[in-house]
PDB file of N, CA and C in Angstrom:
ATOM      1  N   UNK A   1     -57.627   9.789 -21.370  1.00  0.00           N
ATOM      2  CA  UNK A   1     -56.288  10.260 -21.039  1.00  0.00           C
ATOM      3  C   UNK A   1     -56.224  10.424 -19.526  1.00  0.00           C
ATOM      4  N   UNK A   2     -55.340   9.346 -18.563  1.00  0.00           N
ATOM      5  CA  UNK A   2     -55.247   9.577 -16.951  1.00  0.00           C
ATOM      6  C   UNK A   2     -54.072  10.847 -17.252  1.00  0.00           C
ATOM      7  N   UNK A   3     -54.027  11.042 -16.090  1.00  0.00           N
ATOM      8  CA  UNK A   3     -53.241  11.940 -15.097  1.00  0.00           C
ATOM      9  C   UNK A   3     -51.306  11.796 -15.449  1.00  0.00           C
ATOM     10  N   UNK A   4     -51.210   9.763 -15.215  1.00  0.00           N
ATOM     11  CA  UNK A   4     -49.791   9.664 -15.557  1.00  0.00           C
ATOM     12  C   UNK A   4     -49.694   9.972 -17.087  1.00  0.00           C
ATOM     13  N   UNK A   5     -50.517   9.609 -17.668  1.00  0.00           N
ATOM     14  CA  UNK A   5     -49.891   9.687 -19.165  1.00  0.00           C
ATOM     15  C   UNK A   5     -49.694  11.357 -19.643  1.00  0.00           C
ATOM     16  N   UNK A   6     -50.762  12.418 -19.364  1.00  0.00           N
ATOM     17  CA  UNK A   6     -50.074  13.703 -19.094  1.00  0.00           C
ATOM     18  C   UNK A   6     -49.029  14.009 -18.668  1.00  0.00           C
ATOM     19  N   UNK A   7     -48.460  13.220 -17.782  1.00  0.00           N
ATOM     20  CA  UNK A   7     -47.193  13.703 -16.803  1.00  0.00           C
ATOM     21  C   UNK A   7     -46.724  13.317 -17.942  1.00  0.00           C
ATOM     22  N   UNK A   8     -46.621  12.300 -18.905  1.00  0.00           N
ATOM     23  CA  UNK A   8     -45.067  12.239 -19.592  1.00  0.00           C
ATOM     24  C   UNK A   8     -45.510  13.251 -20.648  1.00  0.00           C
ATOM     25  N   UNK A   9     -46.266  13.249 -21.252  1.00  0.00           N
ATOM     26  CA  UNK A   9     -46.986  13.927 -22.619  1.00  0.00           C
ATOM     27  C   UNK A   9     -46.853  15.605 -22.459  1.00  0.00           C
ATOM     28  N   UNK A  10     -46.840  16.284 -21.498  1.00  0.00           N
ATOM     29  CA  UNK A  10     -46.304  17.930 -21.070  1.00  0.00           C
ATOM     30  C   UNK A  10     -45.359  18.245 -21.582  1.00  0.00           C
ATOM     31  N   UNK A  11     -44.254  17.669 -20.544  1.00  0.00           N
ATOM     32  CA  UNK A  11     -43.456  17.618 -20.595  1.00  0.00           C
ATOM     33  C   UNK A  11     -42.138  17.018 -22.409  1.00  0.00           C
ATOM     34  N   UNK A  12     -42.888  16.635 -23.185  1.00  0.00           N
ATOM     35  CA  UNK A  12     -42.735  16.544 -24.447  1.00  0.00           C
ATOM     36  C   UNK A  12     -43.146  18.140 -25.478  1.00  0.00           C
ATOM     37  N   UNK A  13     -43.747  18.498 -24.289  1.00  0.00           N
ATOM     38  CA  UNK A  13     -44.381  19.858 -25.226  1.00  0.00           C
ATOM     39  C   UNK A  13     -43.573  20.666 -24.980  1.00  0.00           C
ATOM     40  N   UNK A  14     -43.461  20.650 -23.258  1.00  0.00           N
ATOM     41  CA  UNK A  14     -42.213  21.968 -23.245  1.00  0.00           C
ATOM     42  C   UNK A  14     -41.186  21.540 -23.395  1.00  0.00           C
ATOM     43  N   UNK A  15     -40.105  20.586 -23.533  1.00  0.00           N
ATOM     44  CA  UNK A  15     -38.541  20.458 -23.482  1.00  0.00           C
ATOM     45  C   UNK A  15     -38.980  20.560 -25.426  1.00  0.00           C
ATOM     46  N   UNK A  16     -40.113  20.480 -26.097  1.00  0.00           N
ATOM     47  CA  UNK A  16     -39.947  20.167 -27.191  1.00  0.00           C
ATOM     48  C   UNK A  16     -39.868  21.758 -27.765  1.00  0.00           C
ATOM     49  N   UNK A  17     -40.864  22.479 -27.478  1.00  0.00           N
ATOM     50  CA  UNK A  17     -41.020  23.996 -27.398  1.00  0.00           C
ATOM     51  C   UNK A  17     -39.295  24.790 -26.990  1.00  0.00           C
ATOM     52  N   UNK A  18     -39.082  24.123 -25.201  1.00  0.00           N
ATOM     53  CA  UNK A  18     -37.919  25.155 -25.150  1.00  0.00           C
ATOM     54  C   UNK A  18     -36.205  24.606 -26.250  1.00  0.00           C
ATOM     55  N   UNK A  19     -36.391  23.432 -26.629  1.00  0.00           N
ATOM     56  CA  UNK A  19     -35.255  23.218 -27.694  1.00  0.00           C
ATOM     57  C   UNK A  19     -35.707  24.273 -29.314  1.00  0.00           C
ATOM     58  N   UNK A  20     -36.662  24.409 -29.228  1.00  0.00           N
ATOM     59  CA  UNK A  20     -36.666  25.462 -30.315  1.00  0.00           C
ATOM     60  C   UNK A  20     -36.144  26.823 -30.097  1.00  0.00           C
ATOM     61  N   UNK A  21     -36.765  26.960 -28.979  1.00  0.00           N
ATOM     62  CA  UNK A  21     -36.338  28.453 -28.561  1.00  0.00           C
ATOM     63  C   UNK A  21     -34.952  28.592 -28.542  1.00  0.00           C
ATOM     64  N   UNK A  22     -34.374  27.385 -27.735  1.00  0.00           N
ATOM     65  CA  UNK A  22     -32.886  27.745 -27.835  1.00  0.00           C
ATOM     66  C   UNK A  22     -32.147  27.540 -28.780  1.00  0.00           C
ATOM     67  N   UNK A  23     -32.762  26.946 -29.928  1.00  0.00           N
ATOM     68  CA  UNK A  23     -32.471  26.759 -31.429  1.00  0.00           C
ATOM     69  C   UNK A  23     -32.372  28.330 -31.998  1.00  0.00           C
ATOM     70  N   UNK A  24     -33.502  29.097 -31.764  1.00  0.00           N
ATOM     71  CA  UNK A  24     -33.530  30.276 -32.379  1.00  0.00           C
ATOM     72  C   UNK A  24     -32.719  31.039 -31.508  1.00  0.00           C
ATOM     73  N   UNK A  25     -32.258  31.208 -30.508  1.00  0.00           N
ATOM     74  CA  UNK A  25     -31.542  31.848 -30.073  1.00  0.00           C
ATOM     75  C   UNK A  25     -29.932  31.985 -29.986  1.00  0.00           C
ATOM     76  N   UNK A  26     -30.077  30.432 -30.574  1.00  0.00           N
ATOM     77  CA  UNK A  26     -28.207  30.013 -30.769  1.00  0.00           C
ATOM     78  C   UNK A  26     -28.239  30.381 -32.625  1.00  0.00           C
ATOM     79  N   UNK A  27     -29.286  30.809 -33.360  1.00  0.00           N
ATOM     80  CA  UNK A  27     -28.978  31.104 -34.602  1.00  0.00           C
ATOM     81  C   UNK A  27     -29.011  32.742 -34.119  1.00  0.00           C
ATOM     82  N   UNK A  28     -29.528  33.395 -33.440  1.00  0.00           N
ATOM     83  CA  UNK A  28     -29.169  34.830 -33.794  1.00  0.00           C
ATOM     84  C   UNK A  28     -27.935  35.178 -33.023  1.00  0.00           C
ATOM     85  N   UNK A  29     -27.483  34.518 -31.641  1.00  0.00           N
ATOM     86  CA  UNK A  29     -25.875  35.045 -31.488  1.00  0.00           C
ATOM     87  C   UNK A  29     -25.156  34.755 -32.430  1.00  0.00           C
ATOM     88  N   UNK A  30     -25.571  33.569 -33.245  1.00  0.00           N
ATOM     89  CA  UNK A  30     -24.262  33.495 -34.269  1.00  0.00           C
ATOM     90  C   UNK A  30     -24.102  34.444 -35.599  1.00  0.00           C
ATOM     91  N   UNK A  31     -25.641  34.705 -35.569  1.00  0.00           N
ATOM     92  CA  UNK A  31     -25.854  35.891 -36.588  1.00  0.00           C
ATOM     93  C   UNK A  31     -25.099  37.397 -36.137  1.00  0.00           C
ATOM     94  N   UNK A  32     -25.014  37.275 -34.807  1.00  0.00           N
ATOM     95  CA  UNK A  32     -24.780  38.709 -34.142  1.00  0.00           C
ATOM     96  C   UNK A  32     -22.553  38.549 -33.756  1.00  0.00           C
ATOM     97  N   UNK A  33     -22.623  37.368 -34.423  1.00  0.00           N
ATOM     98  CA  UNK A  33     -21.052  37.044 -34.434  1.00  0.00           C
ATOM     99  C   UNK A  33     -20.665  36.795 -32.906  1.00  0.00           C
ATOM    100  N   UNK A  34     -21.491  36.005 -31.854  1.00  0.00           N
ATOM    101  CA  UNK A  34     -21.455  35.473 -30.771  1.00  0.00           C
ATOM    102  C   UNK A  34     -21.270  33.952 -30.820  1.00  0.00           C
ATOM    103  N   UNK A  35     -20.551  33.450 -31.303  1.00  0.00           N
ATOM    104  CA  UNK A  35     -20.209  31.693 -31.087  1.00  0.00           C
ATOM    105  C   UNK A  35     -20.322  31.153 -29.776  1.00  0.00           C
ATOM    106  N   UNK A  36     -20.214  31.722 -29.154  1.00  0.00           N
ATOM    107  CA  UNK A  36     -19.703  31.049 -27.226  1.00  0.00           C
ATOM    108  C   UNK A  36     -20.772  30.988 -27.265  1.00  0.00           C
ATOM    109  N   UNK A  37     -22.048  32.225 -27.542  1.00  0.00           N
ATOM    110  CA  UNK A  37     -23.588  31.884 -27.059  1.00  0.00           C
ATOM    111  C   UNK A  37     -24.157  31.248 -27.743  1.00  0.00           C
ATOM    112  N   UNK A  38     -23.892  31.184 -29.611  1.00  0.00           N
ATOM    113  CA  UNK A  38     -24.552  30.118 -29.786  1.00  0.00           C
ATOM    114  C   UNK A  38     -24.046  28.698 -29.519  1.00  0.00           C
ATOM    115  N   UNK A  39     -23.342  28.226 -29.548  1.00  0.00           N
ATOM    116  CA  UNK A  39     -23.060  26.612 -28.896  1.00  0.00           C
ATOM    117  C   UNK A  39     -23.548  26.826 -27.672  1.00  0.00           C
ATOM    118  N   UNK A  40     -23.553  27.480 -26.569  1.00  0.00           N
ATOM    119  CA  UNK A  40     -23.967  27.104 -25.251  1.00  0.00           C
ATOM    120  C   UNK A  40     -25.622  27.248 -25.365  1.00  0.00           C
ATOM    121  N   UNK A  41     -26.365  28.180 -26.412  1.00  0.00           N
ATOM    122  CA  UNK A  41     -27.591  28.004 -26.625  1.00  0.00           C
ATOM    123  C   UNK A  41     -27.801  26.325 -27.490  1.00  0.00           C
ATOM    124  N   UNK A  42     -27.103  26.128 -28.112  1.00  0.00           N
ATOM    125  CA  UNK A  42     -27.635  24.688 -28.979  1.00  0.00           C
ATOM    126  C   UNK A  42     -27.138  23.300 -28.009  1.00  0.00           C
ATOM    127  N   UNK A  43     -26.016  23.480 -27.281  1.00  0.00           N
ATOM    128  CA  UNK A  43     -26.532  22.487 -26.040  1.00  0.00           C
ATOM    129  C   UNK A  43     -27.579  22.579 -24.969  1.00  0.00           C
ATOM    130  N   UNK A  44     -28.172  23.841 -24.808  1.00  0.00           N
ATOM    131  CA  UNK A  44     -29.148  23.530 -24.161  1.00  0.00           C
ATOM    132  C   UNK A  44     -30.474  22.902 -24.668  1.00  0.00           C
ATOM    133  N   UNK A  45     -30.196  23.070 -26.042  1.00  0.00           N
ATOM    134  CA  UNK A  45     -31.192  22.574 -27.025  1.00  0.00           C
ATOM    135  C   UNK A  45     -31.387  21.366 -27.267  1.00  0.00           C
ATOM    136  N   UNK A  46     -30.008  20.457 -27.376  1.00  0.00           N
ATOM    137  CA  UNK A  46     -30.118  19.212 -27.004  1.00  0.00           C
ATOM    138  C   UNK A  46     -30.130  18.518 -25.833  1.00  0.00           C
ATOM    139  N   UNK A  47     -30.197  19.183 -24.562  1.00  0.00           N
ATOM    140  CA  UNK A  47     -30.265  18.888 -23.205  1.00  0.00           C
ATOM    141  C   UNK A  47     -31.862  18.494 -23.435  1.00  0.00           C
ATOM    142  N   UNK A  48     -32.876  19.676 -24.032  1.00  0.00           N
ATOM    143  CA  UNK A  48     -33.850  19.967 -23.271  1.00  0.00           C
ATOM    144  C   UNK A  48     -34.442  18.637 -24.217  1.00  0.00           C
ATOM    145  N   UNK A  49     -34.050  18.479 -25.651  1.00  0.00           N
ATOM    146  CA  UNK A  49     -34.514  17.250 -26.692  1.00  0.00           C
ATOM    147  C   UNK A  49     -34.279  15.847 -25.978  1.00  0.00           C
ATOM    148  N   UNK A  50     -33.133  15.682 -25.323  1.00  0.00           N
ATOM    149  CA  UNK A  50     -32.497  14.330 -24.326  1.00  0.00           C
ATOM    150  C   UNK A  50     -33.791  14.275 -23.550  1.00  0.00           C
ATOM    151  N   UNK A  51     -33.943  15.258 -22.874  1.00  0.00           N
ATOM    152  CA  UNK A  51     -35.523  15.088 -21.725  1.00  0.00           C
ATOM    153  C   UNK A  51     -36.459  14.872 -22.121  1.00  0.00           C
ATOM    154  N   UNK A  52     -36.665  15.582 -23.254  1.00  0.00           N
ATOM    155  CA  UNK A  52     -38.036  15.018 -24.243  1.00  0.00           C
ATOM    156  C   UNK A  52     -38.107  13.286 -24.393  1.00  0.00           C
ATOM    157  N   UNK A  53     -36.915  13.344 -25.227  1.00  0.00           N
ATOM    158  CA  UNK A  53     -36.927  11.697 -25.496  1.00  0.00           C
ATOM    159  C   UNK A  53     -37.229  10.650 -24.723  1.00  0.00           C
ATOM    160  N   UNK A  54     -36.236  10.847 -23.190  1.00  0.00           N
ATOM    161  CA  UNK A  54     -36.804  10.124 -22.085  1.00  0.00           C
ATOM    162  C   UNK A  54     -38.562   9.992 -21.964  1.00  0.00           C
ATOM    163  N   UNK A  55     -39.004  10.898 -21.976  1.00  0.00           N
ATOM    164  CA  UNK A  55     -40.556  10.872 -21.745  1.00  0.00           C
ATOM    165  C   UNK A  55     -41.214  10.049 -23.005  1.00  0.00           C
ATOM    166  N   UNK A  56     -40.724  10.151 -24.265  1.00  0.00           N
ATOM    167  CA  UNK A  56     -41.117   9.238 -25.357  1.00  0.00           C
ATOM    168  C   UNK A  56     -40.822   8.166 -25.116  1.00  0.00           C
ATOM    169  N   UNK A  57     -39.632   7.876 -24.671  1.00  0.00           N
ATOM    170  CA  UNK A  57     -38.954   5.939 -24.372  1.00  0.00           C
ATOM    171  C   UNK A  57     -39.863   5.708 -23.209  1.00  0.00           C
ATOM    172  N   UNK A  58     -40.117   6.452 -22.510  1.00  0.00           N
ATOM    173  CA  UNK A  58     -40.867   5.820 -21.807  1.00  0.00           C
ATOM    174  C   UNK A  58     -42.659   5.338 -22.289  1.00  0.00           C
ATOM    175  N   UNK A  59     -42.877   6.232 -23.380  1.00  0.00           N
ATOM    176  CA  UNK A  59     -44.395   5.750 -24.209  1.00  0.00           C
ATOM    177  C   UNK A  59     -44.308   5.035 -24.646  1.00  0.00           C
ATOM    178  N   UNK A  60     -42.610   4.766 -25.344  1.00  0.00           N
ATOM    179  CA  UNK A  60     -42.607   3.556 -26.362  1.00  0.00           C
ATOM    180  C   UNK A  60     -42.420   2.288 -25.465  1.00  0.00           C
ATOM    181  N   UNK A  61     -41.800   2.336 -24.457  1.00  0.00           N
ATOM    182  CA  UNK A  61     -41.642   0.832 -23.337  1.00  0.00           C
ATOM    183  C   UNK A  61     -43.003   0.556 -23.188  1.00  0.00           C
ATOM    184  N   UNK A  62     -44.153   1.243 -23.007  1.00  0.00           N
ATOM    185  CA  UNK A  62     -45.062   0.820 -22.232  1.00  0.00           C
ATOM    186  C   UNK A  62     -45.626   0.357 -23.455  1.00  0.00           C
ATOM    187  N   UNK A  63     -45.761   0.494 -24.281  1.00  0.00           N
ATOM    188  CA  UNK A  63     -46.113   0.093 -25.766  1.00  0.00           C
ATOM    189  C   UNK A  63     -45.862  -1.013 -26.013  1.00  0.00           C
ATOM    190  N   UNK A  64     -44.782  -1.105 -26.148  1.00  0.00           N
ATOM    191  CA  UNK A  64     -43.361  -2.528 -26.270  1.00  0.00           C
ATOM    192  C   UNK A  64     -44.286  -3.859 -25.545  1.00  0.00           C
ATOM    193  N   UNK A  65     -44.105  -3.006 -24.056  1.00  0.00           N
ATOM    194  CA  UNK A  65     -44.916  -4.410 -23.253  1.00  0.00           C
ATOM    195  C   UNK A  65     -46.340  -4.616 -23.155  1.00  0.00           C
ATOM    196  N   UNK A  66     -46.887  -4.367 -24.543  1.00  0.00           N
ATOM    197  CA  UNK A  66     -48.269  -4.669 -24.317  1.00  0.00           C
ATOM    198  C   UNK A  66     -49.154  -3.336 -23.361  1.00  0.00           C
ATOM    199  N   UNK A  67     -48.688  -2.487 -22.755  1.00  0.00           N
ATOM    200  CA  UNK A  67     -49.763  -1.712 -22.220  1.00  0.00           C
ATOM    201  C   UNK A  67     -50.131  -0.547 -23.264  1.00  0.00           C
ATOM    202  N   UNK A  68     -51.635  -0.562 -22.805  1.00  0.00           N
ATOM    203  CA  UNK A  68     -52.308   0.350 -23.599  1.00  0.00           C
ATOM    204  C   UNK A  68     -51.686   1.824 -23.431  1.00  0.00           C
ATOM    205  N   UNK A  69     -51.300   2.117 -24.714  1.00  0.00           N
ATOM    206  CA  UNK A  69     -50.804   3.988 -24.754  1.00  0.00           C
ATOM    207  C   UNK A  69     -52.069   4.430 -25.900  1.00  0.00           C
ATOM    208  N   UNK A  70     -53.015   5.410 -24.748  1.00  0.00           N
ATOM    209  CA  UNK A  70     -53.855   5.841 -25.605  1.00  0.00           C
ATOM    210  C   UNK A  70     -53.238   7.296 -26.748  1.00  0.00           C
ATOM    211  N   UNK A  71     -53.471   7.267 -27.895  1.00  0.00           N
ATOM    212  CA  UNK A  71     -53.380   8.067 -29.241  1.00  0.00           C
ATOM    213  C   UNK A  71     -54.648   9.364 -28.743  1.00  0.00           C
ATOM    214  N   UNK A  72     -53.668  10.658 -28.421  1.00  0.00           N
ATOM    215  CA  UNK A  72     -55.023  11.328 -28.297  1.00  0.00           C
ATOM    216  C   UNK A  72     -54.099  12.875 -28.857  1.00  0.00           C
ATOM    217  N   UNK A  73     -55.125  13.691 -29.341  1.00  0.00           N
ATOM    218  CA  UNK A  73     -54.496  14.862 -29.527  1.00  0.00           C
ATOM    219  C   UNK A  73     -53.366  15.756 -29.116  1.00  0.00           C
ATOM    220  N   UNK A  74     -53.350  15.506 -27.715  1.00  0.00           N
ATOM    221  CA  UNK A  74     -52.835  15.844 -27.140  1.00  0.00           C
ATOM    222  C   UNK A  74     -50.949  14.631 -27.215  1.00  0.00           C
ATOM    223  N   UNK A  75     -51.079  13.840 -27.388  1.00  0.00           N
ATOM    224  CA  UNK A  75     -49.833  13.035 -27.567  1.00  0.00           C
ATOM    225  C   UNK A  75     -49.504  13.530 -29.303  1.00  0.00           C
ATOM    226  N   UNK A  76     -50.326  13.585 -30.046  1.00  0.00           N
ATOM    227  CA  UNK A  76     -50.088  14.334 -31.392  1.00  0.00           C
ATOM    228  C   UNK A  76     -49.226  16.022 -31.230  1.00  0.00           C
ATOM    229  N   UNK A  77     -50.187  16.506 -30.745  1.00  0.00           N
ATOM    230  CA  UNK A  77     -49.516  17.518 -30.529  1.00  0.00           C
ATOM    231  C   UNK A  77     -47.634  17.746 -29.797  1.00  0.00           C
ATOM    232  N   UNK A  78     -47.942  16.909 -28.545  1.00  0.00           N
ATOM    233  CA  UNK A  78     -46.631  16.666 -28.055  1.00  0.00           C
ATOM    234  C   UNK A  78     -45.201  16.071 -28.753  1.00  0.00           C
ATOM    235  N   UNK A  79     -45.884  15.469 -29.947  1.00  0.00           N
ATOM    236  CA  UNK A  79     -44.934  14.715 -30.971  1.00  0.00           C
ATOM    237  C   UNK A  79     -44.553  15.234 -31.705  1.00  0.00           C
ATOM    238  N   UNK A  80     -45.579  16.689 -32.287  1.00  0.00           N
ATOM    239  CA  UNK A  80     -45.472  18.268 -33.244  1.00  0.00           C
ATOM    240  C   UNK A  80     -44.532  18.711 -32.515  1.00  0.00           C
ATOM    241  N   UNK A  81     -44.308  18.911 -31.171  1.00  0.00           N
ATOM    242  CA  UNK A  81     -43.682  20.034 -30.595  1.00  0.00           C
ATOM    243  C   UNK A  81     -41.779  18.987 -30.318  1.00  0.00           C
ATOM    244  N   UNK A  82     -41.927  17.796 -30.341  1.00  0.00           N
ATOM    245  CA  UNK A  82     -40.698  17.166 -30.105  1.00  0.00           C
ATOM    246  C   UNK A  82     -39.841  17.684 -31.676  1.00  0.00           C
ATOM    247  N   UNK A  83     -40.657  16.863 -32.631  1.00  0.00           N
ATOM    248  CA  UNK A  83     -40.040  16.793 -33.729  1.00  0.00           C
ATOM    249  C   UNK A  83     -39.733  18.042 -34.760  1.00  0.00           C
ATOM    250  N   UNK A  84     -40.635  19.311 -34.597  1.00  0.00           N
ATOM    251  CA  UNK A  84     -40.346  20.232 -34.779  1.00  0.00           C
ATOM    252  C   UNK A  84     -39.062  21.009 -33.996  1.00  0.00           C
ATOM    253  N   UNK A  85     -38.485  20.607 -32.511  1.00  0.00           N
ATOM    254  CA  UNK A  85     -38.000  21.022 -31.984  1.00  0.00           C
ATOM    255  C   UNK A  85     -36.540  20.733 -32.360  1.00  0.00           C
ATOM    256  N   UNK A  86     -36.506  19.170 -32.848  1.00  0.00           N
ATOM    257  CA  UNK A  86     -35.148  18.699 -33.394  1.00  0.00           C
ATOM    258  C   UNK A  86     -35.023  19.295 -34.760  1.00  0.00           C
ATOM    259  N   UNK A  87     -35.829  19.480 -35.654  1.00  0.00           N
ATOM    260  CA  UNK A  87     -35.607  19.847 -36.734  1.00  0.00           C
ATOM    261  C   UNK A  87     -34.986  21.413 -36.719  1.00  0.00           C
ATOM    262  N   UNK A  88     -35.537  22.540 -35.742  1.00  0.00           N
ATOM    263  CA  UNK A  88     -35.204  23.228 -35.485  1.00  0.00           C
ATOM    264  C   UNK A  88     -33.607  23.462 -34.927  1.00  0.00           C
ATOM    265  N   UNK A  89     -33.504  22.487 -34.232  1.00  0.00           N
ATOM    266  CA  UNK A  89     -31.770  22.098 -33.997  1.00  0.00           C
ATOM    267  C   UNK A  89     -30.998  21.723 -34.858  1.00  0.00           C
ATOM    268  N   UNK A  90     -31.197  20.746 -35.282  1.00  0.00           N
ATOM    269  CA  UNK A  90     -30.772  20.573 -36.885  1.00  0.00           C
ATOM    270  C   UNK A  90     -30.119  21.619 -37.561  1.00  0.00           C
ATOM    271  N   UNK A  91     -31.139  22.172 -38.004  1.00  0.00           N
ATOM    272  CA  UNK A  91     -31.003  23.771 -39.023  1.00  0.00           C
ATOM    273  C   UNK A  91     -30.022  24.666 -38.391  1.00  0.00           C
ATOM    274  N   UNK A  92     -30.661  24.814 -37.067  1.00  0.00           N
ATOM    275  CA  UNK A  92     -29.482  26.095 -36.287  1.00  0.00           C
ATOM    276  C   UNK A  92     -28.307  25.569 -36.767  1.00  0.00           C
ATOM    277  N   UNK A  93     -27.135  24.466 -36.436  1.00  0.00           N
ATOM    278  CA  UNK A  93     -26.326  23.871 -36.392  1.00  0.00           C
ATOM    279  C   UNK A  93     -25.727  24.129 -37.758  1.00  0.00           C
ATOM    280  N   UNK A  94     -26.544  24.007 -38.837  1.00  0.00           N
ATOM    281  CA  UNK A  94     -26.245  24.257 -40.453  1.00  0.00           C
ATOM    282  C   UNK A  94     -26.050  25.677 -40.107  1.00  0.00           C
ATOM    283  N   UNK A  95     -27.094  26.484 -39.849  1.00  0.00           N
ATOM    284  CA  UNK A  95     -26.995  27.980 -40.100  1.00  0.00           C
ATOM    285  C   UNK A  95     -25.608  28.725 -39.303  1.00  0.00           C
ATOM    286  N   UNK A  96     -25.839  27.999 -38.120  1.00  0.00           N
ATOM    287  CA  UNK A  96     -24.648  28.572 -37.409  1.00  0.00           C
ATOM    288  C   UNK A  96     -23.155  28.598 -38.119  1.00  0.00           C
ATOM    289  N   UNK A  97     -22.872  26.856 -39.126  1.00  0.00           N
ATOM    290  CA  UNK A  97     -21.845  26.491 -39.666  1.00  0.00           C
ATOM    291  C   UNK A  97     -21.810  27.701 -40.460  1.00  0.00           C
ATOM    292  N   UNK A  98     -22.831  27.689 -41.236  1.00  0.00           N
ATOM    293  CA  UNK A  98     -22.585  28.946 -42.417  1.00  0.00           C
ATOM    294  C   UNK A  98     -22.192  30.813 -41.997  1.00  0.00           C
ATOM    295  N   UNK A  99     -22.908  30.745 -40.585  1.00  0.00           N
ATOM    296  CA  UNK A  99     -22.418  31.943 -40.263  1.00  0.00           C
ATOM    297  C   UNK A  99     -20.651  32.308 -39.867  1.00  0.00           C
ATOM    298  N   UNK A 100     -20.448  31.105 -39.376  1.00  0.00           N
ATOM    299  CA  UNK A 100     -18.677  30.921 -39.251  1.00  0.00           C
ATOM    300  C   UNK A 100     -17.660  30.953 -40.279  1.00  0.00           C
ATOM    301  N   UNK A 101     -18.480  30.529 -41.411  1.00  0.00           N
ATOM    302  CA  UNK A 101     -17.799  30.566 -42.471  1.00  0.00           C
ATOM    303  C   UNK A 101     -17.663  32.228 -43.396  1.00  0.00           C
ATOM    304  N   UNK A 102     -18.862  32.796 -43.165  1.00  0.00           N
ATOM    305  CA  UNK A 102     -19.423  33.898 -43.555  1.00  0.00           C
ATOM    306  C   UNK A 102     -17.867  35.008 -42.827  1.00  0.00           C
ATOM    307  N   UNK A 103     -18.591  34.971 -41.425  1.00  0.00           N
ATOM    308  CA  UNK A 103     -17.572  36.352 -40.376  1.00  0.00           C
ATOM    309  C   UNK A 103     -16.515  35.587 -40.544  1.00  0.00           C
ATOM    310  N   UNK A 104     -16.076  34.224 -40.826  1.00  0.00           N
ATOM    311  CA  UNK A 104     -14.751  33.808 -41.068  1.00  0.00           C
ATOM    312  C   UNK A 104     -13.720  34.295 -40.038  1.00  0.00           C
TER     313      UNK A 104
END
């Protein structure tokens, strides 16, 4: 594992990590009957997932053209923390719907 391929592979951990966070945080304003904060928390959630992705398109181009992308724990892990992070967005988005419907 060099140096560049970390640079993209981090950075998958944290935009993947902080879209959760702001996943969980746009489900409890909406729990707390705050809508403005949760939507402005769940776009930041997909801001931070958009940045993630970039850093993946860029694993998958180099892939595409034949260069070696080494498979190492650490790109596993980074792929745990992307895809957990969308799924986490996902859900908020449901939960939030249901809380709107709920405080009505």
């Amino acid at each position: 594992m060099n140096d560049e391929q970390m640079a993209v592979i981090m950075p998958l951990i944290m935009y993947g990590g902080e879209a959760k966070s702001s996943a969980i945080e746009a489900i409890q304003a909406a729990k707390a009957g705050d809508f403005t904060k949760a939507d402005s928390a769940i776009q930041a959630a997909n801001e931070a997932i958009v940045k993630a992705h970039h850093g993946q398109t860029e694993l998958l181009t180099k892939a595409a053209n034949g260069e070696a992308v080494d498979v190492s724990i650490y790109m596993v892990h980074a792929q745990d923390h992307l895809m957990t992070g969308i799924a986490f967005v996902d859900l908020a988005k449901e939960i939030i719907a249901l809380y709107q419907v709920i405080q009505g």
